[in-house]
Protein backbone atom coordinates (compact mmCIF):
# COMPACT_ATOMS: atom_id res chain seq x y z
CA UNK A 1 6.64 23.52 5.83
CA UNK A 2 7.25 20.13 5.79
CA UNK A 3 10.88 18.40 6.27
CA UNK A 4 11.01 14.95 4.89
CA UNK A 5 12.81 11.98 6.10
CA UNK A 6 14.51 13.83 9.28
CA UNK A 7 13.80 15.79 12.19
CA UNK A 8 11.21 18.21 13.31
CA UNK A 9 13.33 21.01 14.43
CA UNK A 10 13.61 21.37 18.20
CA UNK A 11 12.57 17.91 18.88
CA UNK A 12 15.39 15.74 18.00
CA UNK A 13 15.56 14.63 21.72
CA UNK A 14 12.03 12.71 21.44
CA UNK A 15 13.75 10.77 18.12
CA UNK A 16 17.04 9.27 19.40
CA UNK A 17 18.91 7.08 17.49
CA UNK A 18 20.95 3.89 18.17
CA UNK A 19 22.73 6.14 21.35
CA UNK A 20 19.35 5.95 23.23
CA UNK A 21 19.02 2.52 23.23
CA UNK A 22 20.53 2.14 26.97
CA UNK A 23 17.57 0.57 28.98
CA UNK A 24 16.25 2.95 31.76
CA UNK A 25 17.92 1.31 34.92
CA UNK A 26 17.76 0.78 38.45
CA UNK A 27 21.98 2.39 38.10
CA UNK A 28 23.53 2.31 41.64
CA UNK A 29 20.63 -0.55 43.25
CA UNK A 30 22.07 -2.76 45.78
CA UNK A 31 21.38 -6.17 43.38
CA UNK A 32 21.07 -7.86 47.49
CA UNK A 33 18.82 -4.80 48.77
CA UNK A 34 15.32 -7.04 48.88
CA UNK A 35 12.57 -5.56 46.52
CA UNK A 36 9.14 -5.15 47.05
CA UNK A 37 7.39 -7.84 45.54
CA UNK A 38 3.23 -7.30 45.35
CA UNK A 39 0.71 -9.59 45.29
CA UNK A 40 -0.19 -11.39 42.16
CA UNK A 41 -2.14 -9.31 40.19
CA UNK A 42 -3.95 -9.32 36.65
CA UNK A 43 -1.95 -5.92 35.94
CA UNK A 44 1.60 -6.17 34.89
CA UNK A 45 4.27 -3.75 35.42
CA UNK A 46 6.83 -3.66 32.67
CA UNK A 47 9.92 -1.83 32.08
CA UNK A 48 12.40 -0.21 30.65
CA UNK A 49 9.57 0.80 28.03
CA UNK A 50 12.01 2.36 24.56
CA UNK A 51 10.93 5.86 24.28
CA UNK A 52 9.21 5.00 20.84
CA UNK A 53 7.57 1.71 21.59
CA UNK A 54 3.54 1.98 20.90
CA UNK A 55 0.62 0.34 22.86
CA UNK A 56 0.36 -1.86 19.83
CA UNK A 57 4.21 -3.32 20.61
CA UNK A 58 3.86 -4.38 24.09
CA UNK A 59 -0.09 -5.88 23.12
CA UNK A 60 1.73 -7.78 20.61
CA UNK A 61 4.14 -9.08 23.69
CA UNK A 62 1.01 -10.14 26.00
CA UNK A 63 -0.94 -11.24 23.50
CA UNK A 64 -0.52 -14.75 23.52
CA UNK A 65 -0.96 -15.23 26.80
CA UNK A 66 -4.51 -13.58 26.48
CA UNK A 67 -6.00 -16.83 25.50
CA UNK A 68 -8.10 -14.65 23.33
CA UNK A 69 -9.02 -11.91 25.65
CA UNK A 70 -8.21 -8.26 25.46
CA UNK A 71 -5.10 -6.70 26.95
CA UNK A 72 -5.01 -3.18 27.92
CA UNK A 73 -1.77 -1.26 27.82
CA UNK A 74 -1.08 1.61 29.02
CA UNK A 75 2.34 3.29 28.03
CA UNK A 76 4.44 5.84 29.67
CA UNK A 77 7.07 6.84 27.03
CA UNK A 78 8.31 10.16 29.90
CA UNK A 79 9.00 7.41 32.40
CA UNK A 80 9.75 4.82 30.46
CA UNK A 81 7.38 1.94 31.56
CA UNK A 82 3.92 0.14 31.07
CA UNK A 83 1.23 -1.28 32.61
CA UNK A 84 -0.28 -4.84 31.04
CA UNK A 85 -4.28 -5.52 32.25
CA UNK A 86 -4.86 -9.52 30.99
CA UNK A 87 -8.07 -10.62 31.50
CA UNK A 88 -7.60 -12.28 34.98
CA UNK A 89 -4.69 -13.52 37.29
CA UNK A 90 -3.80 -16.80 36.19
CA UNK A 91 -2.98 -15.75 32.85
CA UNK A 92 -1.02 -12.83 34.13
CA UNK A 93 0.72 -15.12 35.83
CA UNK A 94 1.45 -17.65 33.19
CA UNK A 95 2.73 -14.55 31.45
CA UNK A 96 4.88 -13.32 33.96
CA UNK A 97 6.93 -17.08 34.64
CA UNK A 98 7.06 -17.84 30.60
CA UNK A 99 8.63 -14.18 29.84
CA UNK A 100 10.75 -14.10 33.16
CA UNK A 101 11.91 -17.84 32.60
CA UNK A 102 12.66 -17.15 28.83
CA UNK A 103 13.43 -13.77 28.94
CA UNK A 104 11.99 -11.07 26.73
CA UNK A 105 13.19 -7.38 24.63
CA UNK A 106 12.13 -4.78 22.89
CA UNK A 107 14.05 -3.37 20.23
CA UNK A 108 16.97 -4.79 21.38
CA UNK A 109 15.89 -3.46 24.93
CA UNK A 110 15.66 -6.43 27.50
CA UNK A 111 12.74 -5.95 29.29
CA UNK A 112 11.56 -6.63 33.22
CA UNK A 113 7.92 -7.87 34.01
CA UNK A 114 6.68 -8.27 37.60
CA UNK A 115 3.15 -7.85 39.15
CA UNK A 116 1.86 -4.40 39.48
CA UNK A 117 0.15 -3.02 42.53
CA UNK A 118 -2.78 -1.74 40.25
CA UNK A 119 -6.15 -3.51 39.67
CA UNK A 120 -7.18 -2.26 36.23
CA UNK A 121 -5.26 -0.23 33.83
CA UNK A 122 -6.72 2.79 32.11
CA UNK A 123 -5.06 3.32 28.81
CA UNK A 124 -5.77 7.18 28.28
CA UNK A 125 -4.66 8.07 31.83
CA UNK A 126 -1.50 10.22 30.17
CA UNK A 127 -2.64 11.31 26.76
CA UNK A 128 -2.36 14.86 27.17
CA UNK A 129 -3.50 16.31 24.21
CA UNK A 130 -1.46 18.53 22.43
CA UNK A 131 -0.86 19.60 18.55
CA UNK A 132 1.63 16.98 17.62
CA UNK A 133 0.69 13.55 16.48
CA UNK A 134 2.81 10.20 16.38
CA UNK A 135 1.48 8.16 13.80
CA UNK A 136 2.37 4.74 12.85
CA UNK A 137 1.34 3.13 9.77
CA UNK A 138 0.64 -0.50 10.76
CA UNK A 139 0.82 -3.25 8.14
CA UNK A 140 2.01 -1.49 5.46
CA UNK A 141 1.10 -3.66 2.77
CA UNK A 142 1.64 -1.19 -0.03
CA UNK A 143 4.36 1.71 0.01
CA UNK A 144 3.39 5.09 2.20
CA UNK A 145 5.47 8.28 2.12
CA UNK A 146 4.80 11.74 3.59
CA UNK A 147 3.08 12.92 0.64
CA UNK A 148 0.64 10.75 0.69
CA UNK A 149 0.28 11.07 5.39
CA UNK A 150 0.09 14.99 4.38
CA UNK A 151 -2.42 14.44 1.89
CA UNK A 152 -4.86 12.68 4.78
CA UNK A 153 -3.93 14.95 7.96
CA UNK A 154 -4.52 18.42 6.09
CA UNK A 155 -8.16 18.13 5.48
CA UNK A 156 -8.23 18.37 9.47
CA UNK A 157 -5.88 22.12 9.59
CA UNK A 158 -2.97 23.76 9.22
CA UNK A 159 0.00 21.19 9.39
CA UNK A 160 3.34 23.23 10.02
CA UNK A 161 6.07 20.50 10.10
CA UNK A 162 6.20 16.65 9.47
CA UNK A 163 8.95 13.94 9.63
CA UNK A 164 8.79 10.52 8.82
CA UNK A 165 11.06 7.89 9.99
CA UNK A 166 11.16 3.69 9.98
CA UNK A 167 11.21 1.21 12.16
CA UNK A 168 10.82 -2.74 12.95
CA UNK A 169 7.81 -3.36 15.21
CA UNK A 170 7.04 -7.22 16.07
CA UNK A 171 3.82 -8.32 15.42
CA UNK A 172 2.46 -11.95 15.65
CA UNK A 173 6.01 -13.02 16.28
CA UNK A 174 8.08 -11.48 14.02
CA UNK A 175 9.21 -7.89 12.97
CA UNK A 176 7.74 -5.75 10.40
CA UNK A 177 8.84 -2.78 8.52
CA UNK A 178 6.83 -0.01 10.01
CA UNK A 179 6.44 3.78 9.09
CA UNK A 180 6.04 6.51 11.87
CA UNK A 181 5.44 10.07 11.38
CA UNK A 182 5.81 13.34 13.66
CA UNK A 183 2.76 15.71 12.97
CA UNK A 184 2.69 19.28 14.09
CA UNK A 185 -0.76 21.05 13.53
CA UNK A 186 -1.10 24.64 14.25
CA UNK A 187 -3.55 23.65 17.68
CA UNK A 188 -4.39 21.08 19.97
CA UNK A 189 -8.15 20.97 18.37
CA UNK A 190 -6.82 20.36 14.74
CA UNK A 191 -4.39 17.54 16.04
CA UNK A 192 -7.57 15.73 18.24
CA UNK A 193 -9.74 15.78 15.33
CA UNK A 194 -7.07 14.46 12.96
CA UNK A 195 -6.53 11.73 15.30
CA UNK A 196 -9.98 11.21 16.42
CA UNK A 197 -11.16 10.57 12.57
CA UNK A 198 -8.35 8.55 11.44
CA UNK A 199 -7.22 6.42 14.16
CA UNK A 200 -8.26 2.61 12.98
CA UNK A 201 -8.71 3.59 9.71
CA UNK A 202 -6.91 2.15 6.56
CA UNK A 203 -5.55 3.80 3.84
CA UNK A 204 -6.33 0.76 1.32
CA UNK A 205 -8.51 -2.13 2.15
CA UNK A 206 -7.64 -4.66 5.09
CA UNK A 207 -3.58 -2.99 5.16
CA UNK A 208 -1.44 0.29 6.07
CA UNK A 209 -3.75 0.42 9.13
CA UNK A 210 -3.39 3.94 10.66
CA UNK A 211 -2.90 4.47 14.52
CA UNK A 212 -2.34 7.65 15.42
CA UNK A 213 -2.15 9.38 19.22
CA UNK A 214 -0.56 12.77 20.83
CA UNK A 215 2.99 12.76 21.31
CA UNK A 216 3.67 13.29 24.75
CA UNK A 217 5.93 16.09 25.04
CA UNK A 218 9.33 15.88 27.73
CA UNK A 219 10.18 18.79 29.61
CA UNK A 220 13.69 19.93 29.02
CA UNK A 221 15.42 20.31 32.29
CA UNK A 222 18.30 22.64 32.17
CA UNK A 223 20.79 22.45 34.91
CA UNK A 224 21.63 25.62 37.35
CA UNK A 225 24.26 27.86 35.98
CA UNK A 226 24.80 25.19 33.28
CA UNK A 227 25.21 26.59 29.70
């Protein structure tokens, strides 16, 4: 069954509109209680992360400052932060006064960089597999609709819902239209190998570059005695 242009049943929470936009907070700190401030380090700690944003969104952010290096990003949507690696300290640091001093967002999000306490960042560290994909359709150069996603992910199992939905995402310094889709295979295997053979790959040559990765799931926390 496949549900086009909304939401997978359920799992409305994990696709929030304009309401969720509110950046995760330090609500109640003491703005003149001192704060721990680490020692300068190549890995950057940034937050609040938007529940959606990709690895590809904050590498886009840090990747000027790479001076042709790699950055490694690794993304916790559940708590809503990231960690930056840049090749070494000084540019890490160059990073961290240019987008302090000038100030930088994320989908509207404003967003807080400081030096993390970590020496390396390993980008897998909380990409529990499990059967639902997000994919994102990176420079879509020619149109893409779930049709054409469904036509792809099936040859890899049973697909029981999708749901597509757009976005901007900045990319070398400006914002492009970009497609996302929620997959929901029947198991865990079927979504690894769907995203194991089709991450990096393009539907047409050189565009609509595919980058797909589990979703990871949020617990639902129900209050005592609440309804």
């Amino acid at each position: 069954m496949m549900m086009q242009g909304g939401m997978m049943p359920g799992m409305g929470g994990m696709m929030g509109g304009g309401g969720n936009k509110r950046p995760y907070g330090d609500v109640g700190e003491d703005p003149k209680k001192p704060k721990y401030d680490p020692s300068p380090s190549k890995v950057l700690h940034v937050r609040p992360v938007p529940r959606h944003a990709t690895n590809s969104d904050i590498i886009n952010l840090f990747t000027p400052f790479a001076m042709g290096g790699a950055v490694k990003v690794f993304v916790s949507s559940n708590q809503g932060h990231a960690f930056v690696e840049l090749p070494d300290v000084s540019l890490a640091t160059t990073a961290l006064q240019k987008l302090t001093q000038d100030g930088v967002s994320l989908f509207g999000v404003p967003l807080n960089v400081e030096y993390s306490n970590r020496q390396e960042v390993s980008p897998n560290e909380d990409q529990s597999p499990n059967r639902v994909l997000l994919v994102s359709v990176l420079n879509m150069m020619y149109p893409t609709d779930l049709e054409l996603l469904h036509s792809l992910f099936q040859k890899y199992g049973n697909i029981l819902r999708m749901a597509t939905f757009n976005r901007m995402q900045r990319k070398d310094g400006r914002e492009q239209p970009t497609l996302q889709c929620l997959i929901e295979f029947s198991t865990e295997p079927e979504a690894t190998a769907a995203m194991q053979a089709l991450h990096g790959r393009c539907i047409y040559a050189g565009c609509n570059e595919l980058e797909s990765r589990h979703l990871l799931l949020l617990p639902v926390v129900c209050p005592v005695g609440g309804a």
